[in-house]
N, C-alpha and C. Protein backbone atom coordinates (compact mmCIF):
# COMPACT_ATOMS: atom_id res chain seq x y z
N UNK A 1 0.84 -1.16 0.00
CA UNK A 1 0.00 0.00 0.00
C UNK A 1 0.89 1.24 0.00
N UNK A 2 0.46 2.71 -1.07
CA UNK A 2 1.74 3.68 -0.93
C UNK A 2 0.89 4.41 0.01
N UNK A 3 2.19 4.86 0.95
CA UNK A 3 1.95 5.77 2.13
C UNK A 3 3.04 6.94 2.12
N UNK A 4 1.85 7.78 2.09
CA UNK A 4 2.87 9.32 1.85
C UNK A 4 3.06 9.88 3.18
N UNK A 5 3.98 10.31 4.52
CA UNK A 5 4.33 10.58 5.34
C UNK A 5 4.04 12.12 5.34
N UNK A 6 3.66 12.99 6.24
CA UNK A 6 3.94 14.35 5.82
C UNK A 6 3.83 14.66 7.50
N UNK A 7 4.32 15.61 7.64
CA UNK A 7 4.54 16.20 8.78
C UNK A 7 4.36 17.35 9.00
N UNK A 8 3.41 17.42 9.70
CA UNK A 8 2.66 18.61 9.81
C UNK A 8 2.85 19.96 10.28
N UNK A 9 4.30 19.82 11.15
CA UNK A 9 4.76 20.91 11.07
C UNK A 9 5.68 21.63 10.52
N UNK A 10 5.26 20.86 9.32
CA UNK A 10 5.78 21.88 7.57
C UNK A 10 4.92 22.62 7.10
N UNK A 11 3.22 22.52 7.82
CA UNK A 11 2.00 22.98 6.62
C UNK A 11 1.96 24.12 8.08
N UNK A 12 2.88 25.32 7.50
CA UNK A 12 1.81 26.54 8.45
C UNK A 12 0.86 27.38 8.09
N UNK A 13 0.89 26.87 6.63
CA UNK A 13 -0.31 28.37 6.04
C UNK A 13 -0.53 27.70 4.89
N UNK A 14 -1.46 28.82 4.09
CA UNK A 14 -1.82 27.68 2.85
C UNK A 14 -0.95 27.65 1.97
N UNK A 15 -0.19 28.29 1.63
CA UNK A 15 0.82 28.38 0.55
C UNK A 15 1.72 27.08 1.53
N UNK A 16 2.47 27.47 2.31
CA UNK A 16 3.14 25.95 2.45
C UNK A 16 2.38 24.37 2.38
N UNK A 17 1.18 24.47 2.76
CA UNK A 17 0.02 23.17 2.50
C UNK A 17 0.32 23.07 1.39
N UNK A 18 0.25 24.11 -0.28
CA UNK A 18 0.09 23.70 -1.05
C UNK A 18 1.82 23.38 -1.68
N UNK A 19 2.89 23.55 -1.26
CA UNK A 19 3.77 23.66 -1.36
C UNK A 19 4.21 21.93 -0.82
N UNK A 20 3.97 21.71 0.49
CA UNK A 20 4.14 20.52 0.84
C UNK A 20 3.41 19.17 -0.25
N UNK A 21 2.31 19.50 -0.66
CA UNK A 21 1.68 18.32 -1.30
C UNK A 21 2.10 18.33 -2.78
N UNK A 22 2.73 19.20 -3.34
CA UNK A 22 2.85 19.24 -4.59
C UNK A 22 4.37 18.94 -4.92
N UNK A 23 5.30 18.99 -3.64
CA UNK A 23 6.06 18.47 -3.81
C UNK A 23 6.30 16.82 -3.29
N UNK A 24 5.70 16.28 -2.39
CA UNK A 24 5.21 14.96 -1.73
C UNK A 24 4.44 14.03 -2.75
N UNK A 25 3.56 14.34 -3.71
CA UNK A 25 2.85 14.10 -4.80
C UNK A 25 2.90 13.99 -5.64
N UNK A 26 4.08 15.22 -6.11
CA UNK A 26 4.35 15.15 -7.53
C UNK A 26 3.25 15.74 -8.41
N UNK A 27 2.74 16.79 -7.82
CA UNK A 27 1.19 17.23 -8.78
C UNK A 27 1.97 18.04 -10.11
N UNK A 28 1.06 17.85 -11.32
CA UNK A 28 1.65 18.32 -12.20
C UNK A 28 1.90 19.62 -12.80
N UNK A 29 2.74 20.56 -13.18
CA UNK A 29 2.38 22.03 -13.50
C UNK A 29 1.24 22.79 -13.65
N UNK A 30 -0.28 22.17 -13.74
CA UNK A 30 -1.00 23.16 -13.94
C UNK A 30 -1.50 23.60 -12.68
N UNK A 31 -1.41 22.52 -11.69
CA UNK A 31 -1.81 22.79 -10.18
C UNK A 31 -1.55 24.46 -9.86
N UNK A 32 -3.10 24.19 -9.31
CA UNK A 32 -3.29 25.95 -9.34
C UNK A 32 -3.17 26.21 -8.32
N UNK A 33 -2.73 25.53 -7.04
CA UNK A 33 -2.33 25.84 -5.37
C UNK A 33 -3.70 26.43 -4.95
N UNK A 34 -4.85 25.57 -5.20
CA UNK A 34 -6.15 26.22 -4.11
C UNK A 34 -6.50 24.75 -4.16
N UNK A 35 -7.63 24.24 -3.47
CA UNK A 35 -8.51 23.32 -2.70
C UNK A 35 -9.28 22.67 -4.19
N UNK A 36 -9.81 23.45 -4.99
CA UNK A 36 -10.25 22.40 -6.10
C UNK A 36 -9.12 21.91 -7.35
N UNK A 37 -7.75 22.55 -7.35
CA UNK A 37 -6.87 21.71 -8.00
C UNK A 37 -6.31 20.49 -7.04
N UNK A 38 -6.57 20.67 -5.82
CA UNK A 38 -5.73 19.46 -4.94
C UNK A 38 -6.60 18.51 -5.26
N UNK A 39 -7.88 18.48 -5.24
CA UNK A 39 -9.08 17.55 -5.05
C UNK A 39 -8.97 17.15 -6.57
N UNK A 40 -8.85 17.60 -7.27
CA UNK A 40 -8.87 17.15 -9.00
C UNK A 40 -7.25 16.38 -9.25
N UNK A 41 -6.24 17.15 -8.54
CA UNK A 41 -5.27 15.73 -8.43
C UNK A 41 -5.28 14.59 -7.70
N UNK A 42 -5.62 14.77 -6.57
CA UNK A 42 -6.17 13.49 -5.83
C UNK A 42 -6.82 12.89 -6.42
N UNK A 43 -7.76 13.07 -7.26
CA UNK A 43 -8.51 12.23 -7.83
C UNK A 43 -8.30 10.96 -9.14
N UNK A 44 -6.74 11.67 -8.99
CA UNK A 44 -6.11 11.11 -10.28
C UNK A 44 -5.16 10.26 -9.99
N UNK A 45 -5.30 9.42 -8.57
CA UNK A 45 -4.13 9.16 -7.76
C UNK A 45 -3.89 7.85 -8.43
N UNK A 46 -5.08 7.04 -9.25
CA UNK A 46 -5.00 5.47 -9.89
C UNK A 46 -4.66 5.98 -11.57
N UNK A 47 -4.41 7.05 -12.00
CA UNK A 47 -3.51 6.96 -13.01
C UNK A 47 -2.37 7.20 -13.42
N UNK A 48 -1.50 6.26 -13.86
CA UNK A 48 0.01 6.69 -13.90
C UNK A 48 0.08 7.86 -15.32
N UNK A 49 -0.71 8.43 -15.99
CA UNK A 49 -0.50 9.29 -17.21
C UNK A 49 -1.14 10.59 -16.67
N UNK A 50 -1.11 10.60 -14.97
CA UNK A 50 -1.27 12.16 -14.90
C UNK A 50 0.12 12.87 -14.53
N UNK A 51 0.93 12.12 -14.10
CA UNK A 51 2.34 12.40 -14.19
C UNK A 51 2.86 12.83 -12.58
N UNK A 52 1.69 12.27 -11.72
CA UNK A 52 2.10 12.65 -10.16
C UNK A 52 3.05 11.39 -9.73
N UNK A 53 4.00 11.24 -8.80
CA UNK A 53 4.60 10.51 -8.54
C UNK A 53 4.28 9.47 -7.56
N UNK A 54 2.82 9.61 -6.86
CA UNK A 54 1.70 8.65 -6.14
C UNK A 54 0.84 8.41 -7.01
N UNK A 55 0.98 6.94 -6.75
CA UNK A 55 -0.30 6.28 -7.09
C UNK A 55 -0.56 4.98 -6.45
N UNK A 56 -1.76 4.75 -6.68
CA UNK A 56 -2.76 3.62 -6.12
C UNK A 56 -3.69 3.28 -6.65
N UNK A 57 -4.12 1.86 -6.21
CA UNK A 57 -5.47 1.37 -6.72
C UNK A 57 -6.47 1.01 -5.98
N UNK A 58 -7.74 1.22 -6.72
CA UNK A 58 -8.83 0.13 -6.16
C UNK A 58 -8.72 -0.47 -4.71
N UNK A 59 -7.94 -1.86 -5.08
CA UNK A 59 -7.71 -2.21 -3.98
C UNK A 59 -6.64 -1.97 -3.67
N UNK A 60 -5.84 -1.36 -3.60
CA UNK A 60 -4.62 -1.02 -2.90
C UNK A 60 -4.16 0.77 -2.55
N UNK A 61 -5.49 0.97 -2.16
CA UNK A 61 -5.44 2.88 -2.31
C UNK A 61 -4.48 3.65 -1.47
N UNK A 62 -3.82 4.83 -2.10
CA UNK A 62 -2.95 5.69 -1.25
C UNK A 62 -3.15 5.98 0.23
N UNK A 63 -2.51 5.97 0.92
CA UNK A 63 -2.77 6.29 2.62
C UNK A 63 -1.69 7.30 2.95
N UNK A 64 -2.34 8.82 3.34
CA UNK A 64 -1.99 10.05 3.43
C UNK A 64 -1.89 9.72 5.10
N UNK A 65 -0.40 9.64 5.65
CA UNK A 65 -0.40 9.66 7.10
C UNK A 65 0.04 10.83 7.25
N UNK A 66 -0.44 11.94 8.14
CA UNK A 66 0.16 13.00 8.18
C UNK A 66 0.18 12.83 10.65
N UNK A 67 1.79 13.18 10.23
CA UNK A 67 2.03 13.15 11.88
C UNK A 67 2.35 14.28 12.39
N UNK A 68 1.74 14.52 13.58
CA UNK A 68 1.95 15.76 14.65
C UNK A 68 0.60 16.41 13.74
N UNK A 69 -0.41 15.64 13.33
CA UNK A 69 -1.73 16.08 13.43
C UNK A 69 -2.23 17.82 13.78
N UNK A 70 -1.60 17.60 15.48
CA UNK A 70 -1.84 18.57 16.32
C UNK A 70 -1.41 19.94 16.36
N UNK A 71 -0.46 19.78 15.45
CA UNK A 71 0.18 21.08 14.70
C UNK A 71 -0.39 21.84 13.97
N UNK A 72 -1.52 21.08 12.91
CA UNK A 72 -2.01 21.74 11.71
C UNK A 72 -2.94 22.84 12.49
N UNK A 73 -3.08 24.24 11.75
CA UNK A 73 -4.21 24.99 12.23
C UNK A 73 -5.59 24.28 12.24
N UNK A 74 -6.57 24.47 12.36
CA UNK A 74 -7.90 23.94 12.25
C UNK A 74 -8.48 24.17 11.01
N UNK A 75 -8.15 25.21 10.26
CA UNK A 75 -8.48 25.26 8.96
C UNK A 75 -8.28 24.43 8.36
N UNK A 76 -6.63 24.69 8.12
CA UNK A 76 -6.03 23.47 7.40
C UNK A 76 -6.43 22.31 7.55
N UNK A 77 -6.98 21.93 8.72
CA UNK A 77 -6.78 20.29 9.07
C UNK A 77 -8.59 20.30 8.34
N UNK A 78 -9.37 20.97 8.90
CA UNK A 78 -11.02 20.73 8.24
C UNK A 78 -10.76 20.95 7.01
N UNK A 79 -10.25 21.57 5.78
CA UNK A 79 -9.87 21.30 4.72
C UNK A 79 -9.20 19.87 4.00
N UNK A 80 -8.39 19.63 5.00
CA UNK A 80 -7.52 18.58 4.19
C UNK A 80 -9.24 17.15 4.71
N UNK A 81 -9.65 17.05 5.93
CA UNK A 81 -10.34 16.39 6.10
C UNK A 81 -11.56 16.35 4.91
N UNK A 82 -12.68 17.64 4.74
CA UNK A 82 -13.40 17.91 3.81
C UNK A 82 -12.97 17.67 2.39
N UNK A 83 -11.97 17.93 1.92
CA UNK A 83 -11.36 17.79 0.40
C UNK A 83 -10.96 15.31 0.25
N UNK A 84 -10.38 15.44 0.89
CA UNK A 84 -9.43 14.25 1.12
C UNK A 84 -11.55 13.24 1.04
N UNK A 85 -12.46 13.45 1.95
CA UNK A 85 -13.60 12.95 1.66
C UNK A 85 -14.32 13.47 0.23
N UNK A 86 -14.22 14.33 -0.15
CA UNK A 86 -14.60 14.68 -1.32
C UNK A 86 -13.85 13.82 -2.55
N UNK A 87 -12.68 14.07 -2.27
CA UNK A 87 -12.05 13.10 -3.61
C UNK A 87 -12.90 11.82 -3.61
N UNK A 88 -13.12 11.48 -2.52
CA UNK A 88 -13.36 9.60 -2.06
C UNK A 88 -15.16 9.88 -3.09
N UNK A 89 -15.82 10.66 -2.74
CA UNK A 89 -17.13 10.91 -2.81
C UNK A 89 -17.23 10.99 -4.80
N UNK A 90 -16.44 11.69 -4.81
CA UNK A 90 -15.94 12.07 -6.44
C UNK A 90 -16.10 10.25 -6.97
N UNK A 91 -15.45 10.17 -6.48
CA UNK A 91 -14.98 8.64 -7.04
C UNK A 91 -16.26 7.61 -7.25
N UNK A 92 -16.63 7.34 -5.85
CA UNK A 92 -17.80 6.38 -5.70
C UNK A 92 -18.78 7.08 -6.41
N UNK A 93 -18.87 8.04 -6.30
CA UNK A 93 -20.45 8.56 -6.89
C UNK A 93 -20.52 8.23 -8.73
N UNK A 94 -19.32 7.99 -9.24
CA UNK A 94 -19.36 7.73 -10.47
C UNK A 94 -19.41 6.10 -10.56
N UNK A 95 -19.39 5.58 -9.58
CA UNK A 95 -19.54 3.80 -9.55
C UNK A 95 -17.48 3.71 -9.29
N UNK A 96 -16.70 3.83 -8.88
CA UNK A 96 -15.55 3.71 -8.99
C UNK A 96 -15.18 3.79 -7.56
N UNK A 97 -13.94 2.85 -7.00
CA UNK A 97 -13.12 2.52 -5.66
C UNK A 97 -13.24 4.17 -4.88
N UNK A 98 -13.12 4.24 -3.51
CA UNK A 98 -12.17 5.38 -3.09
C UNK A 98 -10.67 4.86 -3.36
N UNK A 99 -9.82 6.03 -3.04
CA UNK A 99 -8.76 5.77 -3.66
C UNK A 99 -7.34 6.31 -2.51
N UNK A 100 -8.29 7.22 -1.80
CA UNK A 100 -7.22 8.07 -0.65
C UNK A 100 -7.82 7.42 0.85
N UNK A 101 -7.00 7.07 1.65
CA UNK A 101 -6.95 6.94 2.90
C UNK A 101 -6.62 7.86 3.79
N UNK A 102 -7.00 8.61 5.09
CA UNK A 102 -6.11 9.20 5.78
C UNK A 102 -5.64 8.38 6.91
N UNK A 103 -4.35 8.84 7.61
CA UNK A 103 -4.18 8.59 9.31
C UNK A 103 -3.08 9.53 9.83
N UNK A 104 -3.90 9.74 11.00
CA UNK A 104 -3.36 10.80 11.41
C UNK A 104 -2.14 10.53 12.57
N UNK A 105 -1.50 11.35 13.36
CA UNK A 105 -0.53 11.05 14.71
C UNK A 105 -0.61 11.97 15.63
N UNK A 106 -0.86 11.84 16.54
CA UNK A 106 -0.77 13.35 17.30
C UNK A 106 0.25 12.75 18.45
N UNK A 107 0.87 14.33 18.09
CA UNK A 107 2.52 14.20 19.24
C UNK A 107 2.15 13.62 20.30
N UNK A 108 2.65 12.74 20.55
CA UNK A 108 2.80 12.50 22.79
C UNK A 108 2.73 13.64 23.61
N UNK A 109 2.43 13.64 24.44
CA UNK A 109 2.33 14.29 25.10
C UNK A 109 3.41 14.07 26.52
């Protein structure tokens, strides 16, 4: 199963969010660094001819672990939550797998 690691206290604002995933991902030049180009690459995570460097299938779908959770602002984090279900929703609603997993880590305490 591919598992993309990210660490959350790299994402402090949105420009680094979009900075972190596009380099972690491999999204392709047209990525427009807002919330409906992330969700339209995510969605493309089971084809190797979109030219991102994740992919997955069906049964073997990407799993986005992002650790120190507890870091992300609340925006960020209800975004990545809301979008990351949307891709999944995208998918099934056309008869097709989800394709993204999340899991999260929150620091020890």
């Amino acid at each position: 199963m591919p598992i993309v690691r990210i660490d959350a206290r790299r994402i402090r604002d949105w420009d680094t969010f979009h900075d972190v995933f596009y380099h972690e991902f491999g999204f392709p030049g047209w990525y427009g660094r807002n919330l409906d180009a992330w969700i339209d690459c995510m969605s493309y995570l089971d084809d190797p001819e979109s030219g991102m460097i994740v992919h997955g299938t069906a049964s073997d779908p990407v799993v986005l672990h992002i650790d120190h959770i507890d870091s992300l602002r609340s925006e960020l984090y209800a975004a990545l939550i809301e979008c990351a279900a949307f891709v999944n929703w995208r998918r099934t609603d056309v008869g097709d797998a989800a394709i993204l997993c999340l899991s999260f880590y929150r620091t020890p305490r």
